[in-house]
C-alpha atoms as a PDB file:
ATOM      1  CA  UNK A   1       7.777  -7.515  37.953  1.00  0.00           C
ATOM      2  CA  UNK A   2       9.984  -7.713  34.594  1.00  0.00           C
ATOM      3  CA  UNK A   3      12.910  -4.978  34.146  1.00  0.00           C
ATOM      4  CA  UNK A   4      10.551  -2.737  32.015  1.00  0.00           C
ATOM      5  CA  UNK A   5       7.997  -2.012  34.236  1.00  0.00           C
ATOM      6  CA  UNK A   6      10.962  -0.919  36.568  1.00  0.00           C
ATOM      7  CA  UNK A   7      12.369   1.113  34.403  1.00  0.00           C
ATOM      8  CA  UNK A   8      11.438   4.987  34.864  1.00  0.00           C
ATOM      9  CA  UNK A   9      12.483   7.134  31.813  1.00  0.00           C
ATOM     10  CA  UNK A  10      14.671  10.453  32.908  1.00  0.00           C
ATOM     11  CA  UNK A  11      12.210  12.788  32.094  1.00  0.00           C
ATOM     12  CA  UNK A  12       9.086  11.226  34.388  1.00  0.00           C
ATOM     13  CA  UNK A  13      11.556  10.701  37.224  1.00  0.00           C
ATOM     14  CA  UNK A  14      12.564  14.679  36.748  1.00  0.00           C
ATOM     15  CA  UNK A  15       8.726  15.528  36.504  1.00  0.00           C
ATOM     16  CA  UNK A  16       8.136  13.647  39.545  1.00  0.00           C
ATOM     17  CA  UNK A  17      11.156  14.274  41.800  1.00  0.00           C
ATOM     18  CA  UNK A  18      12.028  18.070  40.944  1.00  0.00           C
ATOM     19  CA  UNK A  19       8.961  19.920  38.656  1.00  0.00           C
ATOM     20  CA  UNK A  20       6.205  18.996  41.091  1.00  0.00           C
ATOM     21  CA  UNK A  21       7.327  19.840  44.153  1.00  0.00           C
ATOM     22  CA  UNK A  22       8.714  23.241  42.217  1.00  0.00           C
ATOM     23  CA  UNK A  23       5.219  23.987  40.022  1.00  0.00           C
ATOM     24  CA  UNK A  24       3.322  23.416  43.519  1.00  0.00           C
ATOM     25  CA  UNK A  25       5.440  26.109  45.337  1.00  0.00           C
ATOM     26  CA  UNK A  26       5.802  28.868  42.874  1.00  0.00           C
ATOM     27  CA  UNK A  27       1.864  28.668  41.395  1.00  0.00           C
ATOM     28  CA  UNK A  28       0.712  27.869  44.917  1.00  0.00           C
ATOM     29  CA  UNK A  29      -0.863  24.768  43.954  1.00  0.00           C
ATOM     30  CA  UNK A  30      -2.515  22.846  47.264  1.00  0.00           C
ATOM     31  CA  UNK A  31      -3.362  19.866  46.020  1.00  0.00           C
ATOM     32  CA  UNK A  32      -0.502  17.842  44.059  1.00  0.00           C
ATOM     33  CA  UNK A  33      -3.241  17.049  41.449  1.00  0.00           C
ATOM     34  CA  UNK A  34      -3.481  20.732  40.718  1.00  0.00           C
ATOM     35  CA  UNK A  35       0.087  20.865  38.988  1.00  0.00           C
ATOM     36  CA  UNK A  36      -0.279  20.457  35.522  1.00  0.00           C
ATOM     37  CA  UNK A  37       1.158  17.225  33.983  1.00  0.00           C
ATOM     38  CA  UNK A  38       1.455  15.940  30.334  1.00  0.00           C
ATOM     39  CA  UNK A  39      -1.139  13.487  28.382  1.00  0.00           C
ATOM     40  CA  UNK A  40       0.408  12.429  25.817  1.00  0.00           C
ATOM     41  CA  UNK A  41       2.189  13.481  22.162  1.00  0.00           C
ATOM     42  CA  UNK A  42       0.694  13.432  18.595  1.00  0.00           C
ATOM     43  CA  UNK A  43       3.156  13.044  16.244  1.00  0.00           C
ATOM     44  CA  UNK A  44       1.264  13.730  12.481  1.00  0.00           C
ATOM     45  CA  UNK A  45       3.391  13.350   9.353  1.00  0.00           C
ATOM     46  CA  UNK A  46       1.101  14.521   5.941  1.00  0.00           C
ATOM     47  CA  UNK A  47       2.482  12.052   2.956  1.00  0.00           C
ATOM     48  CA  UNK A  48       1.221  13.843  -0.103  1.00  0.00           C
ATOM     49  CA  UNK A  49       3.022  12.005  -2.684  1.00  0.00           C
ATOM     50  CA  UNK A  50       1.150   9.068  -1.768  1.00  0.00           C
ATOM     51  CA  UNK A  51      -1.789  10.085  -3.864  1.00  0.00           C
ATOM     52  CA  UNK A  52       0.528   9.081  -6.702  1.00  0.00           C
ATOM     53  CA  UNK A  53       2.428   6.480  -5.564  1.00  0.00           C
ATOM     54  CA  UNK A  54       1.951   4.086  -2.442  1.00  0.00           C
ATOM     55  CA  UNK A  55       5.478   3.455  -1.541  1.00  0.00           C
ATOM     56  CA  UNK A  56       5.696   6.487   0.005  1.00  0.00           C
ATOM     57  CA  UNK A  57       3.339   5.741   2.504  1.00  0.00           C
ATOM     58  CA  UNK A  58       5.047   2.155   3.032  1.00  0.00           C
ATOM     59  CA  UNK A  59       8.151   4.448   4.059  1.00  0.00           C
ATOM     60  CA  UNK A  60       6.379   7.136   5.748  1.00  0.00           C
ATOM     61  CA  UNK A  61       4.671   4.799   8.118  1.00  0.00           C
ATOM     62  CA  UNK A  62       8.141   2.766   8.409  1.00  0.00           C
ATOM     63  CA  UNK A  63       9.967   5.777   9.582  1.00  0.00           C
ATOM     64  CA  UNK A  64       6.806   6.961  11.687  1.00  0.00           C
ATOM     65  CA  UNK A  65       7.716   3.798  13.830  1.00  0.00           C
ATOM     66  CA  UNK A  66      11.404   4.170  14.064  1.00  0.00           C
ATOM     67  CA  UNK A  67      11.060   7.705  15.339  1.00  0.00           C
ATOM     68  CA  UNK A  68       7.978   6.848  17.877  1.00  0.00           C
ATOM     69  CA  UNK A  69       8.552   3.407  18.672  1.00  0.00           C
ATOM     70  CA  UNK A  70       4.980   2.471  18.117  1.00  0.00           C
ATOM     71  CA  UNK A  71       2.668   1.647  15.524  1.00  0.00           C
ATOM     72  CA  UNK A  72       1.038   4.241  13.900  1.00  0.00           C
ATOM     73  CA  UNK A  73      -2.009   4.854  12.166  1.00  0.00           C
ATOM     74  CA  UNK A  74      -2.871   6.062   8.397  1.00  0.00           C
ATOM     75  CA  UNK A  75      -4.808   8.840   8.339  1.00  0.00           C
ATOM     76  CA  UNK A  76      -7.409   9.127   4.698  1.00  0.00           C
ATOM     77  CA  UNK A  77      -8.740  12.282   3.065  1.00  0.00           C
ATOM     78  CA  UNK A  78     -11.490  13.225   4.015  1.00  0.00           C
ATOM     79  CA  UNK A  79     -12.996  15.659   1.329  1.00  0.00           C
ATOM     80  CA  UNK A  80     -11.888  14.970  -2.543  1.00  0.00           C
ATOM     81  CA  UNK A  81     -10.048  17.499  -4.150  1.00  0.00           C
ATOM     82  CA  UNK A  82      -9.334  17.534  -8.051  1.00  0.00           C
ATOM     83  CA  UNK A  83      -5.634  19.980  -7.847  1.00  0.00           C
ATOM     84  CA  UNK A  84      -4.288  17.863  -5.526  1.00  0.00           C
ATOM     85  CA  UNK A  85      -5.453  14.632  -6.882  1.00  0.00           C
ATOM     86  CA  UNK A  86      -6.793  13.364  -3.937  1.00  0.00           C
ATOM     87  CA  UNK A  87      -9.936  11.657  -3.437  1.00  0.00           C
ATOM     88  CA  UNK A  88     -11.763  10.556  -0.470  1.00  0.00           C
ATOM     89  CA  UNK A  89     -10.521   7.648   1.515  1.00  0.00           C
ATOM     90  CA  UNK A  90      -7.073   7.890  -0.155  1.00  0.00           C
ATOM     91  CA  UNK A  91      -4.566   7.524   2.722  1.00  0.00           C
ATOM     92  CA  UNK A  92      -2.212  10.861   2.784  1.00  0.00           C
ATOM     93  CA  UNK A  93      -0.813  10.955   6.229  1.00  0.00           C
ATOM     94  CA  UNK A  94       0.295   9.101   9.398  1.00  0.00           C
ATOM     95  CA  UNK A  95       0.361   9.577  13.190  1.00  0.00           C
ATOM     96  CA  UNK A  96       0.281   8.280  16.074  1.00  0.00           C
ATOM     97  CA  UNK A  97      -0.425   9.027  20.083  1.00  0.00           C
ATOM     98  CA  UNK A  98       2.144   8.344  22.609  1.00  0.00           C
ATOM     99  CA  UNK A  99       1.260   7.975  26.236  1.00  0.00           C
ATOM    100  CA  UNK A 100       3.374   6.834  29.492  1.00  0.00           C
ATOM    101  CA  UNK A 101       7.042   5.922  29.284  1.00  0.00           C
ATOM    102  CA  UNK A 102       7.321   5.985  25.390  1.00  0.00           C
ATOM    103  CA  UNK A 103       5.730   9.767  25.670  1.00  0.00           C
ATOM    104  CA  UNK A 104       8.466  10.741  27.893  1.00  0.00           C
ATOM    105  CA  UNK A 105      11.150   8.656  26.252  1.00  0.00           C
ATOM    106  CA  UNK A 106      10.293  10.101  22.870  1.00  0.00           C
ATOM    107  CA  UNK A 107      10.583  13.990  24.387  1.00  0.00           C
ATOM    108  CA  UNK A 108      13.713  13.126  25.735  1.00  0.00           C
ATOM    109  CA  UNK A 109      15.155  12.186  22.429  1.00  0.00           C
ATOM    110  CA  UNK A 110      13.235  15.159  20.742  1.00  0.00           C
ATOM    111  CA  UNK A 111      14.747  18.097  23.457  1.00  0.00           C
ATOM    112  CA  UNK A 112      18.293  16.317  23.739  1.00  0.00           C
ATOM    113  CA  UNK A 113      19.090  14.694  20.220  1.00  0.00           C
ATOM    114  CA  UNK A 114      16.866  16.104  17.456  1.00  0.00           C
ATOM    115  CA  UNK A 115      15.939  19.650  18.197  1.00  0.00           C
ATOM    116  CA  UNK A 116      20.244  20.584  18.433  1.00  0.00           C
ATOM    117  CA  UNK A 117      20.506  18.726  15.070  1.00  0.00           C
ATOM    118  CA  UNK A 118      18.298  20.734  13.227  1.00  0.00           C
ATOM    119  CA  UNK A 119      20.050  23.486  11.252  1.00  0.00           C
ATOM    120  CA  UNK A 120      20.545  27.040  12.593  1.00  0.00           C
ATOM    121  CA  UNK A 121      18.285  26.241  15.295  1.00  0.00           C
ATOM    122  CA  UNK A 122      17.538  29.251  17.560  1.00  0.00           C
ATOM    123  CA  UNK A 123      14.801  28.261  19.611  1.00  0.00           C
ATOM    124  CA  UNK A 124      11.596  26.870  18.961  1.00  0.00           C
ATOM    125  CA  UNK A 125       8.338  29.513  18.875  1.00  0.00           C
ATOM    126  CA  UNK A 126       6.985  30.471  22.478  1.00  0.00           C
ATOM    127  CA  UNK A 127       3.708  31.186  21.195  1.00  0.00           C
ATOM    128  CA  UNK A 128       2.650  27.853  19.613  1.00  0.00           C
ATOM    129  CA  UNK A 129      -0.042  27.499  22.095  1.00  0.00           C
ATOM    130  CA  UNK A 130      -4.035  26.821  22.026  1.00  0.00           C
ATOM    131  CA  UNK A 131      -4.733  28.656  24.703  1.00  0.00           C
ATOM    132  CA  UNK A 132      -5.834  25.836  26.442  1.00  0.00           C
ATOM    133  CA  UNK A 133      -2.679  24.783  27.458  1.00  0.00           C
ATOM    134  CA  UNK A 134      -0.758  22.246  24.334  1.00  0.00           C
ATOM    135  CA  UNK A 135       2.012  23.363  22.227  1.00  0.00           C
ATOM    136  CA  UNK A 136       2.079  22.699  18.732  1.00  0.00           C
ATOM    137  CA  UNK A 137       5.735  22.310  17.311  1.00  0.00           C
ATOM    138  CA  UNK A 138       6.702  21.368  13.340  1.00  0.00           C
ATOM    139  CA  UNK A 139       9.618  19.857  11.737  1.00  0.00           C
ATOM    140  CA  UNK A 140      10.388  20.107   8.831  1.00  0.00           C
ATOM    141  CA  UNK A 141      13.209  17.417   8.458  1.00  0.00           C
ATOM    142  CA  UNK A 142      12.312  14.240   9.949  1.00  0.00           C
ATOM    143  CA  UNK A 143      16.148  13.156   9.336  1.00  0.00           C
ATOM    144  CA  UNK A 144      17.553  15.733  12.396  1.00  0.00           C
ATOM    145  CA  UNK A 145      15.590  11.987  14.050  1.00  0.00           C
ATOM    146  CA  UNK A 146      19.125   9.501  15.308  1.00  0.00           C
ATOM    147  CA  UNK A 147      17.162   6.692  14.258  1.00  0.00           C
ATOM    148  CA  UNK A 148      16.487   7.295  10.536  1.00  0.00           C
ATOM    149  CA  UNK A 149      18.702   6.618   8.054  1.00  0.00           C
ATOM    150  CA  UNK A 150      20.266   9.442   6.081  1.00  0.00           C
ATOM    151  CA  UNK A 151      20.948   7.179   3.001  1.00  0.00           C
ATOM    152  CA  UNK A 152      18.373   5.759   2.971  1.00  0.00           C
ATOM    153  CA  UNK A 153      15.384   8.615   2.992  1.00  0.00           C
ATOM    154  CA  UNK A 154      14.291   9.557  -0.493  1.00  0.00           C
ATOM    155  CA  UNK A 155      12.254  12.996   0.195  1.00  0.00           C
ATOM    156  CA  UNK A 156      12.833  14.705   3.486  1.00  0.00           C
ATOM    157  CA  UNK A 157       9.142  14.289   5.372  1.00  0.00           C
ATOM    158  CA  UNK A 158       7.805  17.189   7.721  1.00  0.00           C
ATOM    159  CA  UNK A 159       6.017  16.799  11.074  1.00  0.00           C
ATOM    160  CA  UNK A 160       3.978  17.928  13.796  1.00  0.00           C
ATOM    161  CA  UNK A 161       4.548  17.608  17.317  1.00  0.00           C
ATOM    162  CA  UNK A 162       1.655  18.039  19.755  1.00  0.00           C
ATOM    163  CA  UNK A 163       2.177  18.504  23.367  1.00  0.00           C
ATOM    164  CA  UNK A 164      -0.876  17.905  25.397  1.00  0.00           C
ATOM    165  CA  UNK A 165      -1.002  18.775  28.938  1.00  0.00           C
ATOM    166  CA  UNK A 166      -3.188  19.303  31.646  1.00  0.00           C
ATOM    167  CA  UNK A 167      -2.832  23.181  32.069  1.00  0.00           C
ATOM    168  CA  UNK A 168      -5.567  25.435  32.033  1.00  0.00           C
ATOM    169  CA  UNK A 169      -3.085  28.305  30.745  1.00  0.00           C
ATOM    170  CA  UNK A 170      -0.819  28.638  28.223  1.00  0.00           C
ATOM    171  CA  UNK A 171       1.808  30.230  30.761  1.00  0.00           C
ATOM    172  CA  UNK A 172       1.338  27.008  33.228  1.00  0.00           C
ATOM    173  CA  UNK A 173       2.200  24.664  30.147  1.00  0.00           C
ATOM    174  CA  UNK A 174       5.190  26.409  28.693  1.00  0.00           C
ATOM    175  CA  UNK A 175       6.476  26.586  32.514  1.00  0.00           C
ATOM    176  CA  UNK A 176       5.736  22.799  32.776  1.00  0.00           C
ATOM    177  CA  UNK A 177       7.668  22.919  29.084  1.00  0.00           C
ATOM    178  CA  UNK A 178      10.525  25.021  30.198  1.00  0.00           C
ATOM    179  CA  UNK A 179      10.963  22.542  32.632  1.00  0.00           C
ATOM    180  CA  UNK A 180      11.705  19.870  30.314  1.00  0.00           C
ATOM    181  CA  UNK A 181      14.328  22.007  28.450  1.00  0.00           C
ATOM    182  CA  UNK A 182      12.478  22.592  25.986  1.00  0.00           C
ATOM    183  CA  UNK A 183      14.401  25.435  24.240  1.00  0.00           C
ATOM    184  CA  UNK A 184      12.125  28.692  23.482  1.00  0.00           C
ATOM    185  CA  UNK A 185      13.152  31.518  22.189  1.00  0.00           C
ATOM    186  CA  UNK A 186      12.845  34.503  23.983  1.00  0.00           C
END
């Protein structure tokens, strides 16, 4: 066994060791399978100037990895449209799905570091929900990120942040949430 497979990030040892046993007694939950867990994060970042020039999407994807610490994927255009000069098959965006330890590293880093750096931050909206149980968040400063580079970003990028869990209701996934510290406003 090497030291990473050891290592537990703070946020799955806290699901495991104090939301679990807390979900399953106030929802009444019998079987430990029945508390809702999450799946993974989609982090999307939309690169429009790259229609017009491809650097962009050189740094886009470049900071994409910084702030996930994986790979990600471009994403293309699917439809042409003529006002945006876009045309099918261009490349416009980037994302990329994070699973495991780098899913609960990354919200970590997102509820402790990032979210308290963006500017007159009062919460983040309780009602960003699908109904079936994920939270959709967006940023639109991916510099509030420690990892990127002030001085070294040429346009300030947004993003979104999906949350998918395994809730069946939106109020079982934003108590699984709350749990994390993730800060809603109330």
């Amino acid at each position: 066994m090497t030291a990473q497979e050891k290592y537990t990030p703070r946020f799955e040892e806290r699901y495991k060791k104090v939301l679990v046993p807390a979900l399953k007694a106030k929802q009444g939950y019998k079987n430990i399978h029945e508390v809702p867990a999450l799946t993974k994060i989609v982090i999307n970042m939309g690169v429009g100037q790259a229609a017009l020039d491809k650097k962009h999407m050189d740094t886009a994807l470049k900071d994409l990895t910084m702030i996930a610490g994986q790979k990600p994927v471009a994403t293309a255009a699917r439809k042409s449209n003529a006002v945006f000069k876009i045309r099918e098959g261009m490349l416009i965006g980037a994302k990329v799905t994070l699973r495991g330890k780098k899913m609960y590293e990354f919200l970590d880093r997102l509820v402790t570091i990032a979210l308290p750096r963006v500017r007159d931050f009062r919460g983040i909206n309780g009602k960003a929900f699908d109904g079936r149980g994920n939270y959709a968040l967006g940023i639109k400063d991916h510099t509030i990120f420690p990892e990127i580079n002030f001085e070294k970003v040429d346009s300030a990028r947004g993003m979104d942040i999906i949350i998918c869990t395994t809730a069946k209701t939106d109020d079982e996934a934003r108590e699984l949430l709350r749990g994390f510290d993730l800060p809603f406003r109330t």
